[in-house]
PDB file of N, CA and C in Angstrom:
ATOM      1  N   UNK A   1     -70.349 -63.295  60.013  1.00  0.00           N
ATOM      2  CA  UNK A   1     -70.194 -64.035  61.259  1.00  0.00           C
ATOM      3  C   UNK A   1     -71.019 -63.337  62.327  1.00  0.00           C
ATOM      4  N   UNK A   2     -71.370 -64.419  62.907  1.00  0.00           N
ATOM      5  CA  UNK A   2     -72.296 -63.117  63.949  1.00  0.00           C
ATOM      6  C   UNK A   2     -71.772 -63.678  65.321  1.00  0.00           C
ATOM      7  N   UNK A   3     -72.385 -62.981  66.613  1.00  0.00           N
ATOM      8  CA  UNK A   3     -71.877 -62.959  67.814  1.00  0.00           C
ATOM      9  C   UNK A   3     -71.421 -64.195  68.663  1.00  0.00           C
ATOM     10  N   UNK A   4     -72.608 -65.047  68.355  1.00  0.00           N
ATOM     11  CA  UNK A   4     -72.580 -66.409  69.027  1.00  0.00           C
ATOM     12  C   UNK A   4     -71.591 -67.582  68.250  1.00  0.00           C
ATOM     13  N   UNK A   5     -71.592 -67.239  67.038  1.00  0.00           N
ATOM     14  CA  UNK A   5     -70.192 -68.053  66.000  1.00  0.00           C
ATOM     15  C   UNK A   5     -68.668 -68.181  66.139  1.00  0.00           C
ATOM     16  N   UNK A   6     -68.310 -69.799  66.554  1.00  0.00           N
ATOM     17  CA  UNK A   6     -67.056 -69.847  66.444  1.00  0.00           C
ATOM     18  C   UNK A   6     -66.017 -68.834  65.166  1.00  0.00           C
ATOM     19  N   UNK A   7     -65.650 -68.591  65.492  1.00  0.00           N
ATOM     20  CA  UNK A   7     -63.680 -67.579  64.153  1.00  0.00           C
ATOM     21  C   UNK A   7     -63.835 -68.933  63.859  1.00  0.00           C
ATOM     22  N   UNK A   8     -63.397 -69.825  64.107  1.00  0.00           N
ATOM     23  CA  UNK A   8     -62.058 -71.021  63.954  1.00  0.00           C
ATOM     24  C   UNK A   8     -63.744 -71.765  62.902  1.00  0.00           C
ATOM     25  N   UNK A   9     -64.947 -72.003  63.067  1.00  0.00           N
ATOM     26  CA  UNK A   9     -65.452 -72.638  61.942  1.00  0.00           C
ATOM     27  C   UNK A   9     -65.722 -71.886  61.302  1.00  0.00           C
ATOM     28  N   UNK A  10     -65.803 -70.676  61.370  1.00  0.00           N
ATOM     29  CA  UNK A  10     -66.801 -69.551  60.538  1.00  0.00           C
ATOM     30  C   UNK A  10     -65.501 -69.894  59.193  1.00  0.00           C
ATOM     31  N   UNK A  11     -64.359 -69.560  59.829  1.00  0.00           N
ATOM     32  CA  UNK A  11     -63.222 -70.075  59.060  1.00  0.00           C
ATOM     33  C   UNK A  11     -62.923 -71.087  57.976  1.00  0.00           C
ATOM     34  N   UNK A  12     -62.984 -71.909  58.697  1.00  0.00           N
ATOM     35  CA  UNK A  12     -63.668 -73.469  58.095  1.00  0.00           C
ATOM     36  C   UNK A  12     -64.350 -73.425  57.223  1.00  0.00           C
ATOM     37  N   UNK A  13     -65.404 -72.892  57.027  1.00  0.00           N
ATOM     38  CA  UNK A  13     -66.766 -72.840  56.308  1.00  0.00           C
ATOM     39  C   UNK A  13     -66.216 -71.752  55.183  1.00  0.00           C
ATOM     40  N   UNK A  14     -65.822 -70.569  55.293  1.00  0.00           N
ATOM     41  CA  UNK A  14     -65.208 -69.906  54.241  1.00  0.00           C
ATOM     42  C   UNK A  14     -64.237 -70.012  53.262  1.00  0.00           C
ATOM     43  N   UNK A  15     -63.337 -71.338  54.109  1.00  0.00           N
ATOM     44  CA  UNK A  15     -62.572 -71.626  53.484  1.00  0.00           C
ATOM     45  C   UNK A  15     -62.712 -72.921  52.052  1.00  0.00           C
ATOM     46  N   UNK A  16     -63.794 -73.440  52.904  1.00  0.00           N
ATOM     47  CA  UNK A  16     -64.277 -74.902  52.025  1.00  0.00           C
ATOM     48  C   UNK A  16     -65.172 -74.084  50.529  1.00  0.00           C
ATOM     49  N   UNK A  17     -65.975 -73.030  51.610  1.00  0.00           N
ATOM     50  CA  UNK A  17     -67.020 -71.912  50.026  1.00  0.00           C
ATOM     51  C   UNK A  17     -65.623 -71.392  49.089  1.00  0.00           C
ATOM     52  N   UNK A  18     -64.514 -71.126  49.357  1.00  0.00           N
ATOM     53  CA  UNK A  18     -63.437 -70.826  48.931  1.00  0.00           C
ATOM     54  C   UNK A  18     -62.897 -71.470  47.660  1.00  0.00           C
ATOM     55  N   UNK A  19     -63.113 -72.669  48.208  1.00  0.00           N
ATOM     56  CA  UNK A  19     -62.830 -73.988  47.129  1.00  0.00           C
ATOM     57  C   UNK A  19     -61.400 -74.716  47.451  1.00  0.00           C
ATOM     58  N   UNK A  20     -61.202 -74.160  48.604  1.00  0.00           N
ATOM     59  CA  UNK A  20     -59.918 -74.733  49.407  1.00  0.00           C
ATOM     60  C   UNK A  20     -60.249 -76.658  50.114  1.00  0.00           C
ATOM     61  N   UNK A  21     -59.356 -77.523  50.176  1.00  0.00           N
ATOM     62  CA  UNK A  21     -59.703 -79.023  50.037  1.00  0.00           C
ATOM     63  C   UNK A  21     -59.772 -79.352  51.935  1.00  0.00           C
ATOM     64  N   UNK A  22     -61.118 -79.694  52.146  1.00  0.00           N
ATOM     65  CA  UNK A  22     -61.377 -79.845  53.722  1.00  0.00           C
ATOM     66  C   UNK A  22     -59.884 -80.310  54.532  1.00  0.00           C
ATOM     67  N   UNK A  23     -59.419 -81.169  53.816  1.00  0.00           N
ATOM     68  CA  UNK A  23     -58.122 -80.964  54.627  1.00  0.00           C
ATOM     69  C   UNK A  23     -56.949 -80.276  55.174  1.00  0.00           C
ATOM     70  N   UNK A  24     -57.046 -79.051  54.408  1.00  0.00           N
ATOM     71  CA  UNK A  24     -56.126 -78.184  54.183  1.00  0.00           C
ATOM     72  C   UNK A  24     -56.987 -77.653  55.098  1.00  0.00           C
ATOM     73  N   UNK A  25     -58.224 -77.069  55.080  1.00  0.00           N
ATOM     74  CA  UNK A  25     -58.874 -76.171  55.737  1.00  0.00           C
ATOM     75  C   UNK A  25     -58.962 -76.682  57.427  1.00  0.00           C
ATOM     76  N   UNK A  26     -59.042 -77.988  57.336  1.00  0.00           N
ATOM     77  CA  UNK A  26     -59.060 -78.474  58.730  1.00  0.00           C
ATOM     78  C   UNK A  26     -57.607 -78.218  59.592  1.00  0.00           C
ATOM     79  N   UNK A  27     -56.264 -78.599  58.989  1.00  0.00           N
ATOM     80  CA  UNK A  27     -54.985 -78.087  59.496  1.00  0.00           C
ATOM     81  C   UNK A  27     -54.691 -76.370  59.430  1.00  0.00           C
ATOM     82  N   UNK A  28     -55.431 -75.932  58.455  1.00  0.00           N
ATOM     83  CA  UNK A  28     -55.355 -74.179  58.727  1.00  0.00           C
ATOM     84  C   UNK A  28     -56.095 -73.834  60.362  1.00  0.00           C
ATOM     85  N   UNK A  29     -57.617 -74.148  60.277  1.00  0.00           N
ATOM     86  CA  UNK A  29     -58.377 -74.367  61.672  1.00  0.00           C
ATOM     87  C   UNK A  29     -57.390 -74.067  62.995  1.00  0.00           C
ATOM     88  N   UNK A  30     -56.788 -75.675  62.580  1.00  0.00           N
ATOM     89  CA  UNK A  30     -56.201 -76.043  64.020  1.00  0.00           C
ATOM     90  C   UNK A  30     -54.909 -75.214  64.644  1.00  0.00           C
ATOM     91  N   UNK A  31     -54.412 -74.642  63.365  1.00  0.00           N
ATOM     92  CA  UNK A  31     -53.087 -73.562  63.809  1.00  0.00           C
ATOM     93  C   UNK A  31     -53.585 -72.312  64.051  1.00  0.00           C
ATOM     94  N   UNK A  32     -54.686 -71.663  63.893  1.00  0.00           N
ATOM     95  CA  UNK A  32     -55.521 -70.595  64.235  1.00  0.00           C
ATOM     96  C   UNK A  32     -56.441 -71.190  64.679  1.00  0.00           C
ATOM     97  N   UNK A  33     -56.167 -71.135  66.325  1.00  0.00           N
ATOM     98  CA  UNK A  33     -56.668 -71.644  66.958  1.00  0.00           C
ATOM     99  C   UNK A  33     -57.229 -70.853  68.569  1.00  0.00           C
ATOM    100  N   UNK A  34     -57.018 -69.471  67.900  1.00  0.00           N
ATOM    101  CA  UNK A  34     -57.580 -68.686  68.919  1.00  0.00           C
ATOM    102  C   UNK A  34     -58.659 -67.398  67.701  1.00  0.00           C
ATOM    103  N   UNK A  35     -59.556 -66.590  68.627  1.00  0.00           N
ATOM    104  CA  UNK A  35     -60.756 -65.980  68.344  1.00  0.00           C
ATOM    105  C   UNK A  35     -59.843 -64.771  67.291  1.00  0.00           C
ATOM    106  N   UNK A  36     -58.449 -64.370  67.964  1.00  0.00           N
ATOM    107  CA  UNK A  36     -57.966 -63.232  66.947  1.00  0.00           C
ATOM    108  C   UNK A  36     -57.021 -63.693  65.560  1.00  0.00           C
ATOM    109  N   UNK A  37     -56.847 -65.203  65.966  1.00  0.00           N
ATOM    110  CA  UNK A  37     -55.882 -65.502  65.015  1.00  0.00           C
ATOM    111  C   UNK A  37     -57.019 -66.254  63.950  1.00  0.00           C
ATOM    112  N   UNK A  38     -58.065 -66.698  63.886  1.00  0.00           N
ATOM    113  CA  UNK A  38     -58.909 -66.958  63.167  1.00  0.00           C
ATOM    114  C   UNK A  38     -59.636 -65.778  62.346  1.00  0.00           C
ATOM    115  N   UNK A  39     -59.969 -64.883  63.119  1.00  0.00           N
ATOM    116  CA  UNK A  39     -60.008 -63.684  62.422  1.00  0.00           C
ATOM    117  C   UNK A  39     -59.535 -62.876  61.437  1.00  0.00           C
ATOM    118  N   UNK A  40     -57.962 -62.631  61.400  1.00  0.00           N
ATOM    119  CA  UNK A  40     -56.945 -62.440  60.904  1.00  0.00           C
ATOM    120  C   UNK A  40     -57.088 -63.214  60.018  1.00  0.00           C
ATOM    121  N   UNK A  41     -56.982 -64.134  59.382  1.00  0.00           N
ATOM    122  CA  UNK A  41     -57.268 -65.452  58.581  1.00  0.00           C
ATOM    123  C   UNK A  41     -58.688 -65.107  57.839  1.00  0.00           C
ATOM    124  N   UNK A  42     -59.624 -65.154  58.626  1.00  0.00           N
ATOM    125  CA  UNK A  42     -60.736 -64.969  58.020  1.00  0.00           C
ATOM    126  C   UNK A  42     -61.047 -63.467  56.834  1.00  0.00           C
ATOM    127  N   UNK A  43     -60.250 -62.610  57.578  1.00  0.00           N
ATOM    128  CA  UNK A  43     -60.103 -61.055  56.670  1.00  0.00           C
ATOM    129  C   UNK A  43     -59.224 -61.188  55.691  1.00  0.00           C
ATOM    130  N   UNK A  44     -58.190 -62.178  55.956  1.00  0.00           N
ATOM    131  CA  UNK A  44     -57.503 -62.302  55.339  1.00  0.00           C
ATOM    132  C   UNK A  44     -58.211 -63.423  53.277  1.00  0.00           C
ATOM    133  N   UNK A  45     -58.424 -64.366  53.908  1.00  0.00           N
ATOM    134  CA  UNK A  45     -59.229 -65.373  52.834  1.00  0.00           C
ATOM    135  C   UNK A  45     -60.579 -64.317  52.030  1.00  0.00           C
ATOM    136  N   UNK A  46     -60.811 -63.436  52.830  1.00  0.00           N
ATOM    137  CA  UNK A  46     -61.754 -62.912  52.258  1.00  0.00           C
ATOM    138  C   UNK A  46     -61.579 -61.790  51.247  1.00  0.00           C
ATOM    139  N   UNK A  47     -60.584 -61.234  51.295  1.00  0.00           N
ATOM    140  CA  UNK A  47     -60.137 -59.958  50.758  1.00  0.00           C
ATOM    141  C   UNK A  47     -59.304 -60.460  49.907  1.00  0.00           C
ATOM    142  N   UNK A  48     -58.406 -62.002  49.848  1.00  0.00           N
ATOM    143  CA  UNK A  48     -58.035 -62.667  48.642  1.00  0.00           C
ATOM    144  C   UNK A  48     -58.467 -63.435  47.836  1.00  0.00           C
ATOM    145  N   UNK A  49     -59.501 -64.433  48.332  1.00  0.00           N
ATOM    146  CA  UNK A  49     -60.222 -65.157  47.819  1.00  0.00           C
ATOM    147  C   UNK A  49     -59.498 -66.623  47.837  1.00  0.00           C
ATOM    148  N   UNK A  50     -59.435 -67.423  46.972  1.00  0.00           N
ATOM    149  CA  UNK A  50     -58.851 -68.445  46.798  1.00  0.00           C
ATOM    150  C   UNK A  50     -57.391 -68.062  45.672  1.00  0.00           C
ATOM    151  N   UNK A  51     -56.418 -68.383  46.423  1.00  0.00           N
ATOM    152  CA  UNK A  51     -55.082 -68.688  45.926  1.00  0.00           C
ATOM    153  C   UNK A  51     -54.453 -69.857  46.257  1.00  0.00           C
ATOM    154  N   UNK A  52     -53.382 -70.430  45.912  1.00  0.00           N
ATOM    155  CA  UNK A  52     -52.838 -71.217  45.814  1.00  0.00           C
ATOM    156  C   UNK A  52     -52.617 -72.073  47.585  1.00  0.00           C
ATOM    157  N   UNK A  53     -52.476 -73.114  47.519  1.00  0.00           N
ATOM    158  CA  UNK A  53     -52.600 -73.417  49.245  1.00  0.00           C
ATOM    159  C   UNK A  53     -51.377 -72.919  49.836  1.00  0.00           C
ATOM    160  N   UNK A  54     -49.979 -73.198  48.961  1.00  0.00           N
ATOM    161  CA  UNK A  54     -49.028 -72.695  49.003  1.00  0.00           C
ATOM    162  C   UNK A  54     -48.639 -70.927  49.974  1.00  0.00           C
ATOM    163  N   UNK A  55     -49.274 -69.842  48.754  1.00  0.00           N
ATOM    164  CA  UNK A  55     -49.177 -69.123  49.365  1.00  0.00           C
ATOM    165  C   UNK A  55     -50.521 -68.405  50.772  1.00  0.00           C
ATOM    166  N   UNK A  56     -51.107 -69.473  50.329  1.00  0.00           N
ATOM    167  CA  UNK A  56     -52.435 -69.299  52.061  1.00  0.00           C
ATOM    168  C   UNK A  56     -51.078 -69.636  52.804  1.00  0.00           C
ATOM    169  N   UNK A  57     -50.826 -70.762  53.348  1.00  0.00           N
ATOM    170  CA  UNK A  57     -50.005 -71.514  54.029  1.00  0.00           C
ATOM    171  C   UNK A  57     -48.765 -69.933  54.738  1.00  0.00           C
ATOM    172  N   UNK A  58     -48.167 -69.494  53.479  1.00  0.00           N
ATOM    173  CA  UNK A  58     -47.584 -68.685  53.819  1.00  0.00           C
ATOM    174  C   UNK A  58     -47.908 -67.436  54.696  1.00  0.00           C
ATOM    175  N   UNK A  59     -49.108 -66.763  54.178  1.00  0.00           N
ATOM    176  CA  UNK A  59     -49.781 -65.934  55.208  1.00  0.00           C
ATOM    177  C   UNK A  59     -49.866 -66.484  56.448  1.00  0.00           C
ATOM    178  N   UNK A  60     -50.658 -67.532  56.614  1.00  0.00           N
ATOM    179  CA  UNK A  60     -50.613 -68.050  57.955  1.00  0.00           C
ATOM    180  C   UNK A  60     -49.812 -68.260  58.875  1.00  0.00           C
ATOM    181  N   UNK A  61     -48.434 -68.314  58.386  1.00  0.00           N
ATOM    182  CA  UNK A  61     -47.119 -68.720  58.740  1.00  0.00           C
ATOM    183  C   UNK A  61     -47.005 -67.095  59.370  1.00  0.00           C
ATOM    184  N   UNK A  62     -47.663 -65.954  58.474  1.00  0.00           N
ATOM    185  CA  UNK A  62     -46.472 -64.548  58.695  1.00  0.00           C
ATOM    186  C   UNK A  62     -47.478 -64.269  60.025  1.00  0.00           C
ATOM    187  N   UNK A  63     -48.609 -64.780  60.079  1.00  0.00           N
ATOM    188  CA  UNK A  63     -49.740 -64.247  61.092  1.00  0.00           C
ATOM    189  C   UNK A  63     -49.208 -64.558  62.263  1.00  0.00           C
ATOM    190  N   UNK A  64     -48.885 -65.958  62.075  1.00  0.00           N
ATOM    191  CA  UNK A  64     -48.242 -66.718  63.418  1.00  0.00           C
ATOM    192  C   UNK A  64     -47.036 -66.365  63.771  1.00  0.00           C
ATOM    193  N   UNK A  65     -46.143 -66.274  62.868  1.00  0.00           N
ATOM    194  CA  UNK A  65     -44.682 -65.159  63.491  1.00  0.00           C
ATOM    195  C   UNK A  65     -45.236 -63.735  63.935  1.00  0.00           C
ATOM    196  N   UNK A  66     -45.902 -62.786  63.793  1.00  0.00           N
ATOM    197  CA  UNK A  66     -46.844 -62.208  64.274  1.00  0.00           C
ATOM    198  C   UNK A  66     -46.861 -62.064  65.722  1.00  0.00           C
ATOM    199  N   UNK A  67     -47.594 -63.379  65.857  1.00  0.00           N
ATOM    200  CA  UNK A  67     -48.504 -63.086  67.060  1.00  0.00           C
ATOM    201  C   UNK A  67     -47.166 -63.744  68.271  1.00  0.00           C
ATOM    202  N   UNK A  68     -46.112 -64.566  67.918  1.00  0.00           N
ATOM    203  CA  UNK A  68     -45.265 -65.028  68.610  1.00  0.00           C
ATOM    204  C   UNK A  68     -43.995 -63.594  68.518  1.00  0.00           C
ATOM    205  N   UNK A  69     -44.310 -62.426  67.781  1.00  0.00           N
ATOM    206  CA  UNK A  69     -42.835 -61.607  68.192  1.00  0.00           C
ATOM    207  C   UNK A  69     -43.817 -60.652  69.409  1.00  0.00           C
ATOM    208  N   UNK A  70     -45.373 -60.381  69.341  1.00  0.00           N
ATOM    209  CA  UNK A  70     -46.046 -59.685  69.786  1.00  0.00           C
ATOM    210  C   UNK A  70     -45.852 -60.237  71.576  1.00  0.00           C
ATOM    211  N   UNK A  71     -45.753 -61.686  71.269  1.00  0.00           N
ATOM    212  CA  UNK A  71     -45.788 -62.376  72.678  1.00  0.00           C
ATOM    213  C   UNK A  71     -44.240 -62.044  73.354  1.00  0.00           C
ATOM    214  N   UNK A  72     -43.674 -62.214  72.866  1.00  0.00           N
ATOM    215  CA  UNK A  72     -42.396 -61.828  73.331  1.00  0.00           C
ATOM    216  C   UNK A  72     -41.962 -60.686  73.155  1.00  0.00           C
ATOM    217  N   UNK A  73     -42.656 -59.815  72.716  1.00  0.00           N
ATOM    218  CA  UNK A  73     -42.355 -58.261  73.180  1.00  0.00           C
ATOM    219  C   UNK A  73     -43.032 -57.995  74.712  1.00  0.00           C
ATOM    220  N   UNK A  74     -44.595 -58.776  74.741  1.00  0.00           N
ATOM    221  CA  UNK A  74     -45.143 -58.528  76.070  1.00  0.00           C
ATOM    222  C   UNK A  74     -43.980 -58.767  77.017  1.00  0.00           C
ATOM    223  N   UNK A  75     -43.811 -60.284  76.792  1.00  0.00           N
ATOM    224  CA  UNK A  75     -42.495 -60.812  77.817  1.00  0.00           C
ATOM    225  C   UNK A  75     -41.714 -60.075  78.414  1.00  0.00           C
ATOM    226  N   UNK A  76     -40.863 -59.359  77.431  1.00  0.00           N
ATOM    227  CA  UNK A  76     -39.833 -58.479  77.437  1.00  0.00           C
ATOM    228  C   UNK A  76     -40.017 -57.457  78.471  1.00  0.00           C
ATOM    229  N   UNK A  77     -41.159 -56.933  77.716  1.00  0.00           N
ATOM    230  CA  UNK A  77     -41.747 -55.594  78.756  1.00  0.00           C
ATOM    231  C   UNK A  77     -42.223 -55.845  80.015  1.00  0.00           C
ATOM    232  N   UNK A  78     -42.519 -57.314  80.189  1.00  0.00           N
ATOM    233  CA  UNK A  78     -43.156 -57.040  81.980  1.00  0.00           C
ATOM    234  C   UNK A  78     -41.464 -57.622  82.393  1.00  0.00           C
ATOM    235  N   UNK A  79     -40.891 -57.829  81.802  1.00  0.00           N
ATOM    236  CA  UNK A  79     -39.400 -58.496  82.707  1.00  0.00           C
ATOM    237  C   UNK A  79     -38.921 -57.390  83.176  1.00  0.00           C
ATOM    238  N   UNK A  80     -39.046 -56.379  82.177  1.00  0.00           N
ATOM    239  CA  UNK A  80     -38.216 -54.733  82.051  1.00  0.00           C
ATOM    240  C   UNK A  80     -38.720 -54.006  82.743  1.00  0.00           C
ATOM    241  N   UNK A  81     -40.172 -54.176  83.353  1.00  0.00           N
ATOM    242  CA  UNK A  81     -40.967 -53.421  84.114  1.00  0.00           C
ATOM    243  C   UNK A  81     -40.421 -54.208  85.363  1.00  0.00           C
ATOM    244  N   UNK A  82     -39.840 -55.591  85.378  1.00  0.00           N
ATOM    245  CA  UNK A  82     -39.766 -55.956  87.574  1.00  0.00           C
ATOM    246  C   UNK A  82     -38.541 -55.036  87.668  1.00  0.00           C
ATOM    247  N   UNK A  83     -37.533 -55.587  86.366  1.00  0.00           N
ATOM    248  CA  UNK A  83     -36.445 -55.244  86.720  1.00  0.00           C
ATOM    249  C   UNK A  83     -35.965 -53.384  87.260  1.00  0.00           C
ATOM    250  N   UNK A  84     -37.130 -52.529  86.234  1.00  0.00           N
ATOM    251  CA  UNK A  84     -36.730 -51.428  86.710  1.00  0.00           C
ATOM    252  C   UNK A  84     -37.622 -51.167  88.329  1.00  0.00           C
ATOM    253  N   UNK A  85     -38.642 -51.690  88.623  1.00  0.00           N
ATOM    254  CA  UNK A  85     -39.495 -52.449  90.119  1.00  0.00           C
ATOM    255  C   UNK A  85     -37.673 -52.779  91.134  1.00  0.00           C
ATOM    256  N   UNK A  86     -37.386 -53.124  90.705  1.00  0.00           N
ATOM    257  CA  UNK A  86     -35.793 -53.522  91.543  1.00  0.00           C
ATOM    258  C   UNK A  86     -34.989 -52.948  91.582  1.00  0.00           C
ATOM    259  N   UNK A  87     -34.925 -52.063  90.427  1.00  0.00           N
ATOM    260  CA  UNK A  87     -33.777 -50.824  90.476  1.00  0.00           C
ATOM    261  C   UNK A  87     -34.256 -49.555  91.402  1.00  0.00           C
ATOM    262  N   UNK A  88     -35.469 -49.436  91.487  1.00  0.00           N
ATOM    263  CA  UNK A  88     -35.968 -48.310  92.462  1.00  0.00           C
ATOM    264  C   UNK A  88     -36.009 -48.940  93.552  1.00  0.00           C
ATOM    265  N   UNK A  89     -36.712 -50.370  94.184  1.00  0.00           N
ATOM    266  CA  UNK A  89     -37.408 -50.392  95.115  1.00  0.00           C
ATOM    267  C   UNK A  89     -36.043 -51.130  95.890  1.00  0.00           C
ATOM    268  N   UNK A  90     -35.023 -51.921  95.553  1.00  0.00           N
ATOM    269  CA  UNK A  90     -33.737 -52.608  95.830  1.00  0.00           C
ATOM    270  C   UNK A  90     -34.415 -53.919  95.906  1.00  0.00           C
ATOM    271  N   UNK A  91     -33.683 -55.383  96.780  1.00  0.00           N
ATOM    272  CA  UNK A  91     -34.490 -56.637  96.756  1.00  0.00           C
ATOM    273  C   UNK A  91     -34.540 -56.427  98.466  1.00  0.00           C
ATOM    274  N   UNK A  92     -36.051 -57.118  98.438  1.00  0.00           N
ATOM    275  CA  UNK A  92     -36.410 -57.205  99.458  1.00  0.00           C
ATOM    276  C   UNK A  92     -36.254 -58.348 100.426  1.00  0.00           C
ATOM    277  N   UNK A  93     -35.444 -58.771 101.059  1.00  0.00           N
ATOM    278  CA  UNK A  93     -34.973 -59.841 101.305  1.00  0.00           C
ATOM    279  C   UNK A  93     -35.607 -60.275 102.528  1.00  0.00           C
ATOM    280  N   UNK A  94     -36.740 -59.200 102.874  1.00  0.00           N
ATOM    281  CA  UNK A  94     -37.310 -59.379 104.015  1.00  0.00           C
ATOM    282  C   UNK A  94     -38.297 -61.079 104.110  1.00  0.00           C
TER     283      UNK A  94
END
């Protein structure tokens, strides 16, 4: 893949050389649908090759629980960061 190349077709395209069925590859695409989650995917297809759609499907699934506990850890931590922001500073009701 080089600099100027979409993740999300480079994807696409590896997946179809794969021998995976354009449709499958087109709904994988669209759920990795950002530059790191296509990536992930892409290292991923590459270092397995072609397996069953079944267990692709499944990886993709663990990538995406993943990236949604990662998001809600951020969450967590900037809530935990006002709240201790409020425990030092009190509310400002000014």
């Amino acid at each position: 893949m080089n600099d100027t190349e979409n993740p999300s077709g480079t994807l696409f395209r590896i997946m179809l050389r794969e021998g995976y069925p354009r449709d499958f590859a087109a709904l994988v695409t669209r759920e990795m649908n950002t530059d790191y989650l296509a990536r992930r995917m892409i290292a991923y297809v590459s270092r397995v090759g072609l397996i069953p759609p079944e267990e692709f499907a499944d990886e993709m699934l663990a990538i995406l629980e993943e990236r949604d506990r990662l998001r809600a850890k951020h969450l967590a931590e900037e809530a935990q960061g006002k709240i201790n922001e409020m425990i030092e500073n009190g509310l400002n009701t000014d």
